[in-house]
N, C-alpha and C. Protein backbone atom coordinates (compact mmCIF):
# COMPACT_ATOMS: atom_id res chain seq x y z
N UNK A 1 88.90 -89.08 122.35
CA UNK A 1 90.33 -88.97 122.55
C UNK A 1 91.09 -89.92 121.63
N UNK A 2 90.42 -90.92 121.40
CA UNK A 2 91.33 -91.95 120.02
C UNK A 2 91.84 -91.08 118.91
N UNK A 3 91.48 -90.38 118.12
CA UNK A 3 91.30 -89.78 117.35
C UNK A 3 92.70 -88.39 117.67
N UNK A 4 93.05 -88.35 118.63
CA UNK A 4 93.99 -87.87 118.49
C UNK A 4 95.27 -87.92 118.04
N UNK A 5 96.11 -86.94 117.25
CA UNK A 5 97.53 -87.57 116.63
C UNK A 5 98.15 -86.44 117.27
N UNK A 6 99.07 -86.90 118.31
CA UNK A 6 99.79 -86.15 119.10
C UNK A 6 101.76 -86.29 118.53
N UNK A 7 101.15 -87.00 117.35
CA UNK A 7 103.31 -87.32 116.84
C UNK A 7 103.37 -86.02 117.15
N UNK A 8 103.07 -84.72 116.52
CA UNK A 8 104.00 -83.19 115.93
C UNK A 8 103.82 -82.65 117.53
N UNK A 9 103.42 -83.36 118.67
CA UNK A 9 102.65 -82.28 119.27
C UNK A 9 104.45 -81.81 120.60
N UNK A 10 104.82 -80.99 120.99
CA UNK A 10 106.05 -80.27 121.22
C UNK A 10 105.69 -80.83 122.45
N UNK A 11 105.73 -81.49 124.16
CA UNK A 11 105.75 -81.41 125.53
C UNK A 11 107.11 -80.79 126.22
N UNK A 12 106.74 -80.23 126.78
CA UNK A 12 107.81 -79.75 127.61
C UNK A 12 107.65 -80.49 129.30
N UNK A 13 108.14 -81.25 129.77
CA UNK A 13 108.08 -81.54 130.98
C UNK A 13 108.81 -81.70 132.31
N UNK A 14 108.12 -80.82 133.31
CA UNK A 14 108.78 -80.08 134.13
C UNK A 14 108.45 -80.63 135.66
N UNK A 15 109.51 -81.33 136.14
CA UNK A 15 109.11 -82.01 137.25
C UNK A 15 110.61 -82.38 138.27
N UNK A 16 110.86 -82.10 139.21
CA UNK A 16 112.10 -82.05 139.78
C UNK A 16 112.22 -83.68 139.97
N UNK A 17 111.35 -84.35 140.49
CA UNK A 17 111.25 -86.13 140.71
C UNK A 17 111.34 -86.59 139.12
N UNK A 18 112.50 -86.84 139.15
CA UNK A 18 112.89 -88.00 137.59
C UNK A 18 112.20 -88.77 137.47
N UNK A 19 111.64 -89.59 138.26
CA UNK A 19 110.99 -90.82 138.38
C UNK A 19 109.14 -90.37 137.82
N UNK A 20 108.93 -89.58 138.38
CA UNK A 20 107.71 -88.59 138.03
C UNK A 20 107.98 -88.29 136.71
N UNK A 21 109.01 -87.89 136.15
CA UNK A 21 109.23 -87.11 134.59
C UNK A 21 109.49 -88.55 134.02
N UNK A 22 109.52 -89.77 134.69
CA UNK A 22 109.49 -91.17 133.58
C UNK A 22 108.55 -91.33 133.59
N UNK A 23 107.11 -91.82 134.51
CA UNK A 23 105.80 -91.84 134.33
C UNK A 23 105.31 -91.43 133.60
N UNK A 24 105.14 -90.04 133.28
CA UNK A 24 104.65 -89.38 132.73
C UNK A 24 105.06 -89.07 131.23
N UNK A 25 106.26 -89.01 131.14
CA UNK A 25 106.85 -89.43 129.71
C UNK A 25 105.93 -90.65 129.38
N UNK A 26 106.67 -91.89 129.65
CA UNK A 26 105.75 -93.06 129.24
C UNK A 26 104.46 -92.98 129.13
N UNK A 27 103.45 -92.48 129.65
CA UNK A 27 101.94 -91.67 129.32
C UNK A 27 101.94 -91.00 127.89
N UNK A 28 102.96 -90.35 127.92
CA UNK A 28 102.69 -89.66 126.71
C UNK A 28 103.08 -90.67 125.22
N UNK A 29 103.94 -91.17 125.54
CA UNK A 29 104.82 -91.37 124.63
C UNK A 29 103.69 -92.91 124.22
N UNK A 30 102.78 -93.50 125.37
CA UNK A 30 102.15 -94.54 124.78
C UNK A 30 100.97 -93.60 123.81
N UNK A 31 100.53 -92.29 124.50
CA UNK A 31 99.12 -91.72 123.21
C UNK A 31 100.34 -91.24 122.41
N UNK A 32 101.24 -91.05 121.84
CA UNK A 32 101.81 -91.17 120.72
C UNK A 32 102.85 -89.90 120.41
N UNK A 33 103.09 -89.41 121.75
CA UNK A 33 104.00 -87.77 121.73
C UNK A 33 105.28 -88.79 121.13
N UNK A 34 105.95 -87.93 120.65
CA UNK A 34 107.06 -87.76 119.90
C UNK A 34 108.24 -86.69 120.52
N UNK A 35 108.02 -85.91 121.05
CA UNK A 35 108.96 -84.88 120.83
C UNK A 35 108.40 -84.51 122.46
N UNK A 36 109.23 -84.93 123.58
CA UNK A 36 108.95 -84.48 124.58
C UNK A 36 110.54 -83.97 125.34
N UNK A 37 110.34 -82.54 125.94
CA UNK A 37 111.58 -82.30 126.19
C UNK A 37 111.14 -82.50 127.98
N UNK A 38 112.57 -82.73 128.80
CA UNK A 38 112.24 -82.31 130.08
C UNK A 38 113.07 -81.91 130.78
N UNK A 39 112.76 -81.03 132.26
CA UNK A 39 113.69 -79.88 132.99
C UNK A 39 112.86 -80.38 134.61
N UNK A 40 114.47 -80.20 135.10
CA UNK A 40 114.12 -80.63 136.64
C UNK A 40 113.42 -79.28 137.33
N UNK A 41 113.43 -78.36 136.82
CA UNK A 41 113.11 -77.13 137.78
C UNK A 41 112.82 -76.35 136.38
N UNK A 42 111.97 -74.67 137.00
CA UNK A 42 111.60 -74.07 136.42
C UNK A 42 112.75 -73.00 135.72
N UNK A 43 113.80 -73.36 136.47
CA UNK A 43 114.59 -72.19 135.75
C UNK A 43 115.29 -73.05 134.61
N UNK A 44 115.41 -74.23 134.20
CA UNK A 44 115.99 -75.23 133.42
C UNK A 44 114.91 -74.89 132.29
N UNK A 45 113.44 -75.40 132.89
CA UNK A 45 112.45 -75.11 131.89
C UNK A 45 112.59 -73.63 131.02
N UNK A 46 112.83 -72.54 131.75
CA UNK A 46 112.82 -71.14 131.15
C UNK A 46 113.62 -71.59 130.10
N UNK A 47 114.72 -71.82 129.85
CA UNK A 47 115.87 -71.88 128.99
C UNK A 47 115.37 -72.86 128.01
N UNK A 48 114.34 -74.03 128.23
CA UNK A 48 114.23 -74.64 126.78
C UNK A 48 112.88 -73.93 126.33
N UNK A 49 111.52 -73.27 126.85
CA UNK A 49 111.26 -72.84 126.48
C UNK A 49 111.36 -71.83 125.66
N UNK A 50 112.92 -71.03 125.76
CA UNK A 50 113.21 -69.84 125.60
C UNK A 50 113.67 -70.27 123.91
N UNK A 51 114.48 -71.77 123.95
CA UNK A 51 115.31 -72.14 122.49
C UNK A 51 114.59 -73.08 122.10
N UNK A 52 113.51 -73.38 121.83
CA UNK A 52 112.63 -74.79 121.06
C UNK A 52 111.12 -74.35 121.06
N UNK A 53 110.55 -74.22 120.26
CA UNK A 53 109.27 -74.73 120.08
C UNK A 53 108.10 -75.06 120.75
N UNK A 54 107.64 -74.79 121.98
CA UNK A 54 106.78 -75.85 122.51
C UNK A 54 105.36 -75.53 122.59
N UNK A 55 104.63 -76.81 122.58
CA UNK A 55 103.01 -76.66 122.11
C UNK A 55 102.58 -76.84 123.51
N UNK A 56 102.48 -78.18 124.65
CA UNK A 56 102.35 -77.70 125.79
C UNK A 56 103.25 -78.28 127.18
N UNK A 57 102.82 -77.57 127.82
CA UNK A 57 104.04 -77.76 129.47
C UNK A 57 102.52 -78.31 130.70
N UNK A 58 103.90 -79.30 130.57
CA UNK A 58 102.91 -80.14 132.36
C UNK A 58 104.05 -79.70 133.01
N UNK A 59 103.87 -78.75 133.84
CA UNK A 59 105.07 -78.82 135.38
C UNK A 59 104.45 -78.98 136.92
N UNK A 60 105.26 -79.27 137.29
CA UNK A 60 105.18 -79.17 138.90
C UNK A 60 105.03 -78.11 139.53
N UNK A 61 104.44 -78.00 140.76
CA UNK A 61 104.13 -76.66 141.84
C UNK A 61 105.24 -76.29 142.08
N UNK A 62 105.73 -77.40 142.74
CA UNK A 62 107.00 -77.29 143.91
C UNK A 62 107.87 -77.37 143.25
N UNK A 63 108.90 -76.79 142.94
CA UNK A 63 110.13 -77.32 142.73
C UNK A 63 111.21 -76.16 142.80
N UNK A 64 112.55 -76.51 143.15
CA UNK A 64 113.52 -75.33 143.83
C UNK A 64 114.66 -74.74 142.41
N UNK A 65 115.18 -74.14 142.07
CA UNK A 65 115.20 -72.51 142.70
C UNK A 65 113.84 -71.78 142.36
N UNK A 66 113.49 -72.50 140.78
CA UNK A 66 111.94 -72.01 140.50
C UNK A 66 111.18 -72.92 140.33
N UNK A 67 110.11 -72.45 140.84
CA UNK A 67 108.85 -72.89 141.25
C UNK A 67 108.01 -73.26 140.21
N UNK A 68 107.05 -73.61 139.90
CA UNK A 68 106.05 -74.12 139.17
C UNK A 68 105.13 -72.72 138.53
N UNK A 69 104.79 -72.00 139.92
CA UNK A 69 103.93 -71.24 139.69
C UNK A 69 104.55 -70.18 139.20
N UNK A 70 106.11 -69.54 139.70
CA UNK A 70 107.09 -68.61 138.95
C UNK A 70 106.98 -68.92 137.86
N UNK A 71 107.41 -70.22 137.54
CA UNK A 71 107.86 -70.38 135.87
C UNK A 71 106.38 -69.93 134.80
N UNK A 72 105.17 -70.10 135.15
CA UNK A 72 104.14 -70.33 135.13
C UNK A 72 103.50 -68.68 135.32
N UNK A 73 103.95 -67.51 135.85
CA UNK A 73 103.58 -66.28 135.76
C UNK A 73 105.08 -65.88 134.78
N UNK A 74 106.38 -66.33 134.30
CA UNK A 74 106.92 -65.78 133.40
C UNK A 74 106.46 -65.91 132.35
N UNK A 75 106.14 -67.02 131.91
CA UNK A 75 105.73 -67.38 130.53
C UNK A 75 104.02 -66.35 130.38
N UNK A 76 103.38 -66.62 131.34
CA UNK A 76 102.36 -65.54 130.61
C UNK A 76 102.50 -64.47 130.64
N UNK A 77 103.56 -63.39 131.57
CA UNK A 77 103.60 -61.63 131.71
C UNK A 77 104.70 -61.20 131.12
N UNK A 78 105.80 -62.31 130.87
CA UNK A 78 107.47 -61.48 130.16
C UNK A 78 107.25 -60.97 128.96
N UNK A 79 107.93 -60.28 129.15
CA UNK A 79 108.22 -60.01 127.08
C UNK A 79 109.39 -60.45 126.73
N UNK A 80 109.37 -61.22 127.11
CA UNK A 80 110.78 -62.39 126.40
C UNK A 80 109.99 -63.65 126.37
N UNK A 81 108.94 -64.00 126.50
CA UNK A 81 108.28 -65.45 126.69
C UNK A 81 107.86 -65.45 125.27
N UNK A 82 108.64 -66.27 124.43
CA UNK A 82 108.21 -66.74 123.44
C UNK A 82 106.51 -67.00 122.82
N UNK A 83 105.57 -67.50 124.05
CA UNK A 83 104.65 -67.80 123.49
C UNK A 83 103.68 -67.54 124.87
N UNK A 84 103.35 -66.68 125.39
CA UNK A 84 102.36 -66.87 126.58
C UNK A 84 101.37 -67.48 126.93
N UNK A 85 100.92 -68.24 125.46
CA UNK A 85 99.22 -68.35 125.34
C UNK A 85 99.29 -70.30 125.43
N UNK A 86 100.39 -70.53 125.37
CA UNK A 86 100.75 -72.01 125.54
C UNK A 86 100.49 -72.73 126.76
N UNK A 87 99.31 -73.70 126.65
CA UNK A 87 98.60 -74.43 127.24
C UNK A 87 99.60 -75.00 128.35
N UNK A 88 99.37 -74.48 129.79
CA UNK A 88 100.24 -75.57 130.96
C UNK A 88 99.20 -76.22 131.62
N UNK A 89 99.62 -77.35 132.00
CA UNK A 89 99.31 -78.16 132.96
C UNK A 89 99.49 -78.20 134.20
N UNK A 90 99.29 -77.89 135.45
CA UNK A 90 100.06 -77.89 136.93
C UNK A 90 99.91 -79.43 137.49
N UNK A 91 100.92 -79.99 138.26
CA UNK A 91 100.82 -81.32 138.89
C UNK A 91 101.52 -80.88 140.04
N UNK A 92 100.65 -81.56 141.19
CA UNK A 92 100.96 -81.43 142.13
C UNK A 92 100.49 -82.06 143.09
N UNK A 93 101.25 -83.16 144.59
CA UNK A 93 101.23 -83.76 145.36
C UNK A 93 100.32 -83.06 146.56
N UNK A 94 100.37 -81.72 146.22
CA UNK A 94 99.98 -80.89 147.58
C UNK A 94 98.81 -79.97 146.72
N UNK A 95 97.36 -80.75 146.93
CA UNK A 95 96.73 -80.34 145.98
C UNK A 95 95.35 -79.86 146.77
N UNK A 96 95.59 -78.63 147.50
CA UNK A 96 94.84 -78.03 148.36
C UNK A 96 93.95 -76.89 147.69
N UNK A 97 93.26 -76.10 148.07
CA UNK A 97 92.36 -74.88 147.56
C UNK A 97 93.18 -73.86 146.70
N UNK A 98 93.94 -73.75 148.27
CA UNK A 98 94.84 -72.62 148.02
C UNK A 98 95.73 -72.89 146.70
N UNK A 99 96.25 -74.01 146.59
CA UNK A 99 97.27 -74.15 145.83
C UNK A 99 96.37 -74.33 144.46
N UNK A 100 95.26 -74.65 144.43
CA UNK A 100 94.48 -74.55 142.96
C UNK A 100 94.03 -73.19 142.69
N UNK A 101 93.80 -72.64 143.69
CA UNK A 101 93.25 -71.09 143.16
C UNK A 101 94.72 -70.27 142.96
N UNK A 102 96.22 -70.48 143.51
CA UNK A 102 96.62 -70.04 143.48
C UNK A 102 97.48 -70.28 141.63
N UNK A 103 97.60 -71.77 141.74
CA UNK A 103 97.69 -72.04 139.81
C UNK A 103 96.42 -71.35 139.22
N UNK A 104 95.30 -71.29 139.27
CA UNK A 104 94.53 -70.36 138.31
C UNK A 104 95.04 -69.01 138.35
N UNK A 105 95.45 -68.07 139.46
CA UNK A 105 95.90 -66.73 139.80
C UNK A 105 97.00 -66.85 138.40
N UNK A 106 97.67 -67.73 138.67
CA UNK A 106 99.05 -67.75 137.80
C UNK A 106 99.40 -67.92 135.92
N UNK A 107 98.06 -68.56 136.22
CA UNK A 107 97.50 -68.87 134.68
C UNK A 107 97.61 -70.17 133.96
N UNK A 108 97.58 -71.36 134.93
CA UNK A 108 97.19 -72.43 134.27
C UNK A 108 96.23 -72.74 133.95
N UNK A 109 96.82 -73.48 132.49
CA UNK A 109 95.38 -73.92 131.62
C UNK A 109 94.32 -75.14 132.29
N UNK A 110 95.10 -75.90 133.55
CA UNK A 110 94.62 -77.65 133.64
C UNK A 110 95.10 -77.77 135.06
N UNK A 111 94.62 -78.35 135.83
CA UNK A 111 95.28 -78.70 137.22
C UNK A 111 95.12 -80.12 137.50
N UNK A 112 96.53 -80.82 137.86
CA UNK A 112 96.06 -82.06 138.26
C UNK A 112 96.75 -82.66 139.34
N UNK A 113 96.10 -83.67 140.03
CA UNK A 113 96.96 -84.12 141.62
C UNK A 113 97.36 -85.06 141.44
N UNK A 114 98.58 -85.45 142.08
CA UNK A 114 99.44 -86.78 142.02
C UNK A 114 98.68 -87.29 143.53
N UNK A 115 98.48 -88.68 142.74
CA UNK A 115 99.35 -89.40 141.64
C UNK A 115 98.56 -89.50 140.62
N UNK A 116 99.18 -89.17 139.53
CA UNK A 116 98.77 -88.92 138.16
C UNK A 116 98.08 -90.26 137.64
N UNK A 117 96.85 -90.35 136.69
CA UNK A 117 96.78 -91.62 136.31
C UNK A 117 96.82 -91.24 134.26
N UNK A 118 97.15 -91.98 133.53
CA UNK A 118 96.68 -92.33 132.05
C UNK A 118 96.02 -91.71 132.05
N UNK A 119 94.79 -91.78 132.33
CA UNK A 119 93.05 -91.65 131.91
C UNK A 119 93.35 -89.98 132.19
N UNK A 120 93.55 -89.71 133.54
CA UNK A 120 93.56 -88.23 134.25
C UNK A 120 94.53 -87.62 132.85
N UNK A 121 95.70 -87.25 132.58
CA UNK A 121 96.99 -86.63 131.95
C UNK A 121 95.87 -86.67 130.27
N UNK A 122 95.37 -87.65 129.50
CA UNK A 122 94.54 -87.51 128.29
C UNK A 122 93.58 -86.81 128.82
N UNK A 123 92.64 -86.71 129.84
CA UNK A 123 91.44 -86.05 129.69
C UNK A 123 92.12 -84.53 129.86
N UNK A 124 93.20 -84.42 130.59
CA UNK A 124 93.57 -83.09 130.88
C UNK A 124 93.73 -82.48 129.06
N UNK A 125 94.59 -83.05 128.55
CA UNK A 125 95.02 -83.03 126.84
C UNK A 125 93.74 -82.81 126.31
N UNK A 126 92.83 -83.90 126.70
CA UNK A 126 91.73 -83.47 125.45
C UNK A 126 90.95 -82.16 126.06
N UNK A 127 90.69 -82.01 126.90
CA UNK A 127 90.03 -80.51 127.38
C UNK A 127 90.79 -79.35 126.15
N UNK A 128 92.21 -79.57 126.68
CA UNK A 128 93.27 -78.16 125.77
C UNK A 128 92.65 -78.13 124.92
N UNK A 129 92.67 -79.59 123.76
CA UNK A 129 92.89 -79.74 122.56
C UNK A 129 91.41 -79.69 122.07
N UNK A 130 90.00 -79.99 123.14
CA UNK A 130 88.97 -79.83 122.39
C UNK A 130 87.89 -79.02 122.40
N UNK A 131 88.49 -78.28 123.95
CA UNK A 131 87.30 -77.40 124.94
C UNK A 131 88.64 -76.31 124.82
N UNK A 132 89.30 -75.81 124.15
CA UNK A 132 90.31 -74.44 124.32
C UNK A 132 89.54 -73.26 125.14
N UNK A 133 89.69 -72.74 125.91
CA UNK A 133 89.20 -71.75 126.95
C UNK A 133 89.72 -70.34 126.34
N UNK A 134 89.24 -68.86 125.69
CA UNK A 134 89.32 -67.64 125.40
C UNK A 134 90.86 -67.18 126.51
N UNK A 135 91.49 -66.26 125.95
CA UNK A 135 92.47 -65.84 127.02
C UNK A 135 91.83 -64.65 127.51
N UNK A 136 92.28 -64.20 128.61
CA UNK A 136 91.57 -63.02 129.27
C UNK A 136 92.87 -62.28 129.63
N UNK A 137 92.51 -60.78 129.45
CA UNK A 137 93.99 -60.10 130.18
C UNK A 137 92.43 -59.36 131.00
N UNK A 138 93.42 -58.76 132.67
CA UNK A 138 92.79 -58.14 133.36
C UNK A 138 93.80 -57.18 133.77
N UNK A 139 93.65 -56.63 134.49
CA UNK A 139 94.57 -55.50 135.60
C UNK A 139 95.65 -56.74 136.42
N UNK A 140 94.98 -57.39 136.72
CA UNK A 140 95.77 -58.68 137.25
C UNK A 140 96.20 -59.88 137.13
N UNK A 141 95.33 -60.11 135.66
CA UNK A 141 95.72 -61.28 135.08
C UNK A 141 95.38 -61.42 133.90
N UNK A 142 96.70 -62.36 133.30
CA UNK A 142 96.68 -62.61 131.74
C UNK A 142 96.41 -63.98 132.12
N UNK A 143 95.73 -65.10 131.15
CA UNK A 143 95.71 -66.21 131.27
C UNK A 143 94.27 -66.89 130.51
N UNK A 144 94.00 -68.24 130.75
CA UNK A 144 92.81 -68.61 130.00
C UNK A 144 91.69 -68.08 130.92
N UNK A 145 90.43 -68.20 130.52
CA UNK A 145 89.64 -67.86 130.95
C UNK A 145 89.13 -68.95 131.99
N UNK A 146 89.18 -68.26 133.14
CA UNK A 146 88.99 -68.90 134.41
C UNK A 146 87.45 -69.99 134.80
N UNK A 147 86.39 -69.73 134.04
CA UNK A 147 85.26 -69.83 133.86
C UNK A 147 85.68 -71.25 132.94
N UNK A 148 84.93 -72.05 133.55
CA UNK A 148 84.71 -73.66 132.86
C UNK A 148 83.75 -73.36 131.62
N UNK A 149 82.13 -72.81 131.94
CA UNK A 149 81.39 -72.95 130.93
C UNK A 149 80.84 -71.29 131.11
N UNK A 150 79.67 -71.20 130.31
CA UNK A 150 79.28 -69.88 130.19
C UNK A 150 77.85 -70.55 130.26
N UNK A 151 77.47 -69.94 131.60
CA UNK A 151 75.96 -70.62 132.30
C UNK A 151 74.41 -69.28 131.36
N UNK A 152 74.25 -69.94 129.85
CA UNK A 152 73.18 -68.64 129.09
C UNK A 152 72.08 -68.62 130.19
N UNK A 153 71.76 -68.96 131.21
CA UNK A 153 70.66 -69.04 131.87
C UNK A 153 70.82 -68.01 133.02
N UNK A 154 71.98 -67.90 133.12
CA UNK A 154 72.44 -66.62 134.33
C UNK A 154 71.80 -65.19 134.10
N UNK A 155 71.07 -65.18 135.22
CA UNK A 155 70.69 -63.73 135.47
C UNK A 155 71.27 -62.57 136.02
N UNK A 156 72.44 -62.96 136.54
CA UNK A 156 73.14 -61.74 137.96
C UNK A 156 74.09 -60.83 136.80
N UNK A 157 74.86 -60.22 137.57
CA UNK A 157 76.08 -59.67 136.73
C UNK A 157 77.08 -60.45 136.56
N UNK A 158 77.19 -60.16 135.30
CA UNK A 158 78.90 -61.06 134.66
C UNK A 158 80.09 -60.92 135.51
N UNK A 159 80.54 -59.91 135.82
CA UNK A 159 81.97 -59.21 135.90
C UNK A 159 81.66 -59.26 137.64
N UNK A 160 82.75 -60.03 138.46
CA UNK A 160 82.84 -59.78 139.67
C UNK A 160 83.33 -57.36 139.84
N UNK A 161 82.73 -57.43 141.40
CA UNK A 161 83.31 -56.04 141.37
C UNK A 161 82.11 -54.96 140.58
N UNK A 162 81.67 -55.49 139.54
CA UNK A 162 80.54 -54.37 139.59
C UNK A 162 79.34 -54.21 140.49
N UNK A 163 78.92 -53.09 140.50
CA UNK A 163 77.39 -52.56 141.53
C UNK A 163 76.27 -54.10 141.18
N UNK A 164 75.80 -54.06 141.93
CA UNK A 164 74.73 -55.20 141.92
C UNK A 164 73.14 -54.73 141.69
N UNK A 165 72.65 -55.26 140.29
CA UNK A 165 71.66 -54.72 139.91
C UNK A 165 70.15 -55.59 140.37
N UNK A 166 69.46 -54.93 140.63
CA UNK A 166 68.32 -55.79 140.99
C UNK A 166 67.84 -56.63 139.51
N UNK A 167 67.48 -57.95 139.58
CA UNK A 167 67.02 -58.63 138.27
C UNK A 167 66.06 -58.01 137.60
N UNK A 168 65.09 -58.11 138.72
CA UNK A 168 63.93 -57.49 137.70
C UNK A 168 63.88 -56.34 137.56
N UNK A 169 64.56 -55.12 137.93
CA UNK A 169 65.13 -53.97 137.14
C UNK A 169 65.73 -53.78 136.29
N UNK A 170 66.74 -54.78 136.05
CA UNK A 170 67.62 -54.90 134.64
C UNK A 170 66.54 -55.55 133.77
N UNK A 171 65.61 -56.26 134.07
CA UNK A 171 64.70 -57.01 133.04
C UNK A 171 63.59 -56.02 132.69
N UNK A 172 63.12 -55.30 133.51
CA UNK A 172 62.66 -54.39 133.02
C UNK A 172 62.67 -53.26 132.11
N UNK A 173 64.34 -52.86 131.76
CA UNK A 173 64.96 -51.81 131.31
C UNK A 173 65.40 -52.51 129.71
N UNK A 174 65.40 -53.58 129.69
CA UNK A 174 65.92 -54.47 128.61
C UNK A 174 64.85 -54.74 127.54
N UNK A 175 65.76 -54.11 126.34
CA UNK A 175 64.87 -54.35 124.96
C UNK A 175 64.31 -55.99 124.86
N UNK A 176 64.09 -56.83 124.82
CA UNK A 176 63.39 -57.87 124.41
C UNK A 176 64.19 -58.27 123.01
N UNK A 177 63.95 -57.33 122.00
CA UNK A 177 64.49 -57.46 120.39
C UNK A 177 65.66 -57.60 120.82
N UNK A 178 66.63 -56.89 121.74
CA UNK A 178 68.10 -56.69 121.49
C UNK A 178 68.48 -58.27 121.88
N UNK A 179 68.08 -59.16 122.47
CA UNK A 179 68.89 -60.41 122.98
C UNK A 179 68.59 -61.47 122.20
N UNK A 180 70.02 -61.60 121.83
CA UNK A 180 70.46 -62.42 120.49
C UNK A 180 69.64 -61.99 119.41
C-alpha cells in the first residue's frame, strides 16, 4: 500500500454525519487524496456524481431522503449514471448480515463497519486498486463480481440455480485433454 499515489485519484464522499465526512476526509487526505468531494445524502451525491469526474465513492447505508443503497443501485442500473463500473465503498454503523448481503444485492465494491479505522479505509482502497473484481450483469444484477476468489480446486457447479450434477459423472464424461 506505500506505493500508492492517490494525488489524481477523484473521492466522492457520502455520509450524512459531518463529523464522519471529517474523519474520513483526514484518512484520505493523510494517504495523499487530493481531490475529495462530499454530499450529506444520496440525492446531493447523485448531482455531483452526475457534474465531476469521480474515480471512487465511500457512502453511507443510512442516510435520508436517499439512502446509501438507492444511490448505490442508481449509479449501477441508470442510463444517466455517468460511470456504473465505479468502485463504492459502503460504511455503516448497522453492520448486520442482512445489511451486507443487502450492499452486495446493490452492487458494492467494499463493505465496511463503523467505526472506521486508517488501516481498515487503505486496505479497503488497496483491494479496488489491486485485487479489481470482473463486473457481472445478471437478470438481477449488475455489479462486481460477488465471489472473493475463484476456488480452481472446486468440483460442484459454478452457477447457483443449475441442475446438480453428480461429480463423478461429470468426471467421467470429461475429456482429460480439454482442461486447460
Amino acid at each position: 500500500m506505500e506505493g500508492m499515489d492517490l494525488r489524481d485519484v477523484a473521492i466522492l464522499l457520502v455520509d450524512d454525519n459531518a463529523n464522519m465526512r471529517k474523519v474520513i476526509s483526514q484518512i484520505l487526505k493523510a494517504a495523499g487524496v487530493r481531490k475529495i468531494r462530499e454530499a450529506s445524502d444520496g440525492l446531493e451525491a447523485l448531482k455531483i456524481f452526475q457534474s465531476q469526474e469521480i474515480d471512487l465513492i465511500f457512502t453511507d447505508l443510512m442516510m435520508s431522503p436517499v439512502d446509501g443503497l438507492a444511490f448505490i443501485r442508481w449509479i449501477r442500473t441508470s442510463t444517466a449514471s455517468p460511470n456504473p463500473y465505479v468502485p463504492v465503498i459502503m460504511m455503516t454503523g448497522h453492520a448486520t448480515q442482512r445489511s451486507l448481503n443487502d450492499a452486495r444485492m446493490a452492487g458494492v465494491t467494499e463493505f465496511l463497519a463503523k467505526p472506521l479505522t486508517a488501516r481498515g479505509v487503505m486496505h479497503r482502497i488497496n483491494e479496488i486498486v489491486n485485487n479489481p473484481r470482473p463486473f457481472i450483469r445478471a437478470t438481477e444484477y449488475f455489479g462486481p463480481c460477488r465471489r472473493r476468489r475463484i476456488d480452481h480446486d472446486f468440483q460442484g457447479v459454478d452457477r447457483r440455480g443449475l441442475p446438480q450434477v453428480e461429480v463423478q459423472d461429470a468426471l467421467a464424461e470429461m475429456d482429460h485433454e480439454d482442461v486447460y
